[in-house]
C-alpha atoms as a PDB file:
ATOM      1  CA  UNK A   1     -81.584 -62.163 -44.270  1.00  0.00           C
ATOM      2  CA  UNK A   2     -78.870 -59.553 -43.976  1.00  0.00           C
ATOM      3  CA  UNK A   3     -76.000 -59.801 -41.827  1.00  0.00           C
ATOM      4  CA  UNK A   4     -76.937 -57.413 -39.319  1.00  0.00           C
ATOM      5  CA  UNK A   5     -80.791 -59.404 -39.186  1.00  0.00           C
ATOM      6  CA  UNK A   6     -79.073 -62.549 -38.182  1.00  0.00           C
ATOM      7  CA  UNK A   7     -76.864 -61.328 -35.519  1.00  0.00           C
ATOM      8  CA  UNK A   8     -80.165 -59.724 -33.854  1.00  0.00           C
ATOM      9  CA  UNK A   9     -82.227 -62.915 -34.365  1.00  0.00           C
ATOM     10  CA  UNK A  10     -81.778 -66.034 -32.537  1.00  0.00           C
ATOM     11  CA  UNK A  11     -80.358 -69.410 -34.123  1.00  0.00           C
ATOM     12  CA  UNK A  12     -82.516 -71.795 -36.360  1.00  0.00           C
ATOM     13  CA  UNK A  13     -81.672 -74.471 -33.853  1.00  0.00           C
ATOM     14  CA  UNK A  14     -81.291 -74.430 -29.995  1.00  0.00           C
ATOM     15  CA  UNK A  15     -82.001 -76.537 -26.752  1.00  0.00           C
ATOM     16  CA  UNK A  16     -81.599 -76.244 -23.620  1.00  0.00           C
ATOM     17  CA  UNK A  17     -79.785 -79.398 -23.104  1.00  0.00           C
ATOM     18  CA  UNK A  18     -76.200 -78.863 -22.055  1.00  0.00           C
ATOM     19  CA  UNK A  19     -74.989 -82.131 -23.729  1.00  0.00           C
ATOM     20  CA  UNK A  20     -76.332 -81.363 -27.249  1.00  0.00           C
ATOM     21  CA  UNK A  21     -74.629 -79.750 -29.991  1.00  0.00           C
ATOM     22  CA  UNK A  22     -76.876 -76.734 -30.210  1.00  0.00           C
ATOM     23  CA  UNK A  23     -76.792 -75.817 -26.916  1.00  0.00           C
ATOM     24  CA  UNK A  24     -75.291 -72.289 -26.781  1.00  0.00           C
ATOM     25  CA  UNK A  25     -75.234 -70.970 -23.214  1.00  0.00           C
ATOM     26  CA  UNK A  26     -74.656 -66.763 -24.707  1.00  0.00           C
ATOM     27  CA  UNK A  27     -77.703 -67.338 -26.275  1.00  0.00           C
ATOM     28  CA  UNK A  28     -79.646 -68.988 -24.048  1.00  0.00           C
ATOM     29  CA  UNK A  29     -78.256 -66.099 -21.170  1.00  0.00           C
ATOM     30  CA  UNK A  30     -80.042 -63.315 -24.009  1.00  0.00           C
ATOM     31  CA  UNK A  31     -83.457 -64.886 -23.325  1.00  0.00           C
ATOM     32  CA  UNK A  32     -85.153 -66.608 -26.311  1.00  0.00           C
ATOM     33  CA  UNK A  33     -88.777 -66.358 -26.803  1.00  0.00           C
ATOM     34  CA  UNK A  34     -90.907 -69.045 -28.997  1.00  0.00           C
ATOM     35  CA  UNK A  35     -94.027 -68.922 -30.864  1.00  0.00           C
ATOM     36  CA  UNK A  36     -95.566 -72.358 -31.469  1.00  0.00           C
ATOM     37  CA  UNK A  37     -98.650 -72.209 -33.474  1.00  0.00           C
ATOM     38  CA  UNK A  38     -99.276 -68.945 -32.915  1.00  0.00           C
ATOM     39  CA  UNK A  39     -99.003 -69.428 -29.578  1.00  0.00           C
ATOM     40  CA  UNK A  40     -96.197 -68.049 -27.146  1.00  0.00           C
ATOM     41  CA  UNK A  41     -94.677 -71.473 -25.198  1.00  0.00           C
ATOM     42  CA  UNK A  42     -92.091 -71.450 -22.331  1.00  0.00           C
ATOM     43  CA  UNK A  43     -91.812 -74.725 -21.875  1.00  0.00           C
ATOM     44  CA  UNK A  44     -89.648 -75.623 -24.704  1.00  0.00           C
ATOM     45  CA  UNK A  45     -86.766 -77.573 -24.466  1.00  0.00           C
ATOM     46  CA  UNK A  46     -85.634 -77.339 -28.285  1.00  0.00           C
ATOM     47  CA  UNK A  47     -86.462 -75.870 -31.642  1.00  0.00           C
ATOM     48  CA  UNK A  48     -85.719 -75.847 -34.905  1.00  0.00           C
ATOM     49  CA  UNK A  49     -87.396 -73.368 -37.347  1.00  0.00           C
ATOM     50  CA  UNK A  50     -86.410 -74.346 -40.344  1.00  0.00           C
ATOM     51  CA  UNK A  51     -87.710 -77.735 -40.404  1.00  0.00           C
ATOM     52  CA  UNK A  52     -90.815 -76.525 -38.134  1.00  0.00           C
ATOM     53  CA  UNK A  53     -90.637 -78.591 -34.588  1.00  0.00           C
ATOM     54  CA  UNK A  54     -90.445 -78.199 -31.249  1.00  0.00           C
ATOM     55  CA  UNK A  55     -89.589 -80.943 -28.353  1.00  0.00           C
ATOM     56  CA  UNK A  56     -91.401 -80.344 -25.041  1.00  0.00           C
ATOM     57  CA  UNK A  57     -91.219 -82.296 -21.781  1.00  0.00           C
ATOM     58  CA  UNK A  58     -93.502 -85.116 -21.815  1.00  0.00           C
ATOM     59  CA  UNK A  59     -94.416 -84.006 -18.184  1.00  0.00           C
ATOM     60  CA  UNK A  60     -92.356 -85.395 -15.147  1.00  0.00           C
ATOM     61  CA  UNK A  61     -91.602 -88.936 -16.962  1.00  0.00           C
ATOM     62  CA  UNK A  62     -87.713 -89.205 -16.991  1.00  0.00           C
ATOM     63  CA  UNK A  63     -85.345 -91.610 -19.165  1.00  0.00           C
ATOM     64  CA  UNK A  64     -83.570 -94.542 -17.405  1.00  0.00           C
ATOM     65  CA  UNK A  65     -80.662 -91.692 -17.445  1.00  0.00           C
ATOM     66  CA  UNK A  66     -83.017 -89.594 -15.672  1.00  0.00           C
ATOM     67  CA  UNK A  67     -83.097 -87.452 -18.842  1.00  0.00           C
ATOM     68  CA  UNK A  68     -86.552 -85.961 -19.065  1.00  0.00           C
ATOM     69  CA  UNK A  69     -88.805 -87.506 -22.228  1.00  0.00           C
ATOM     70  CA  UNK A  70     -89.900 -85.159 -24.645  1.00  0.00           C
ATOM     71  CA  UNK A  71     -92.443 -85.237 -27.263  1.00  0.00           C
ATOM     72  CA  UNK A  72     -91.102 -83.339 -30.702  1.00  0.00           C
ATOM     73  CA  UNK A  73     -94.301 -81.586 -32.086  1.00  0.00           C
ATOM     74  CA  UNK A  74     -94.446 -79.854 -35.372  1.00  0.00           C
ATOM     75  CA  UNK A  75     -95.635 -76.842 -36.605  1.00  0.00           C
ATOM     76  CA  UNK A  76     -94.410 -73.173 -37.266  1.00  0.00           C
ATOM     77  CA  UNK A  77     -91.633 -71.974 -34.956  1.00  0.00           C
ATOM     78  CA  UNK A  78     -90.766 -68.510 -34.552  1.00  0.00           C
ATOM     79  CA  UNK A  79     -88.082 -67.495 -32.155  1.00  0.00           C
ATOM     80  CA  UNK A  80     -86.941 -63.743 -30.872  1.00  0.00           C
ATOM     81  CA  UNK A  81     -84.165 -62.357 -28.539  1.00  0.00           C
ATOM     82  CA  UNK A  82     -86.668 -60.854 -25.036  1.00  0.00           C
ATOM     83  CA  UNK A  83     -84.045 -58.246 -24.683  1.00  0.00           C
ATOM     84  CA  UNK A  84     -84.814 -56.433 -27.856  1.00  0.00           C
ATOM     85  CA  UNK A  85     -87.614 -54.492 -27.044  1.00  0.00           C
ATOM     86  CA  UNK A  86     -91.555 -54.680 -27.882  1.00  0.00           C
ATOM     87  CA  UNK A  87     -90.784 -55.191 -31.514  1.00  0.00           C
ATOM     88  CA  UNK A  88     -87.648 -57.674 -31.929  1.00  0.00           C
ATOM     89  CA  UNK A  89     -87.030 -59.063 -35.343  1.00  0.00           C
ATOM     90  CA  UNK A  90     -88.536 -62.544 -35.235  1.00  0.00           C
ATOM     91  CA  UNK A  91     -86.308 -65.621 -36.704  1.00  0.00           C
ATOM     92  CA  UNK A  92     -88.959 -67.765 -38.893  1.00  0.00           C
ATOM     93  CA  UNK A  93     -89.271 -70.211 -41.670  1.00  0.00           C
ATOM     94  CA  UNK A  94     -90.042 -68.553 -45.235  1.00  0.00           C
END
C-alpha cells in the first residue's frame, strides 16, 4: 500500500471508545464505513482488519461500570472513509 493509499484509507484498528488507545476522534469525525461479512454494519463499536474481528454491543446489557458488553465476532473486515465518494479505496486484509 502506497503512501498516498494509506492516508485515504482508514486505520487497521479503531473504536469508538474514548478511553481506548485506538480511539482517534479526526477519524472517527471523517465517517468510517465497515463491511462485516460482506455485509455493511453500523453498529460497530471496534475493528481490527488485520486480524479479522469486530466487537458489537451485546444489546442494552451494560458492565458494572456501566460500560456497554460487547461480543468480538470474527470474520473479514473492510473499512472506508464515507466522504470519499461512491468508489473510496477500501482498507482490507490481504
Amino acid at each position: 500500500m502506497t503512501e498516498e493509499t494509506k492516508a485515504q484509507t482508514p486505520p487497521l484498528h479503531l473504536s469508538v471508545n474514548p478511553k481506548s488507545k485506538h480511539f482517534d476522534v479526526d477519524v472517527l469525525q471523517r465517517g468510517v464505513g465497515i463491511r462485516f461479512k460482506g455485509r455493511t454494519r453500523t453498529d460497530i463499536e471496534e475493528y481490527n482488519i488485520s486480524e479479522g474481528w469486530v466487537r458489537v454491543q451485546a444489546g442494552k446489557t451494560m458492565d458494572r461500570h456501566g460500560n456497554p458488553l460487547t461480543l468480538k465476532l470474527n470474520g473479514p473486515v473492510e473499512a472506508w472513509f464515507e466522504d470519499m465518494g461512491d468508489e473510496p479505496p477500501v482498507a482490507k486484509a490481504d
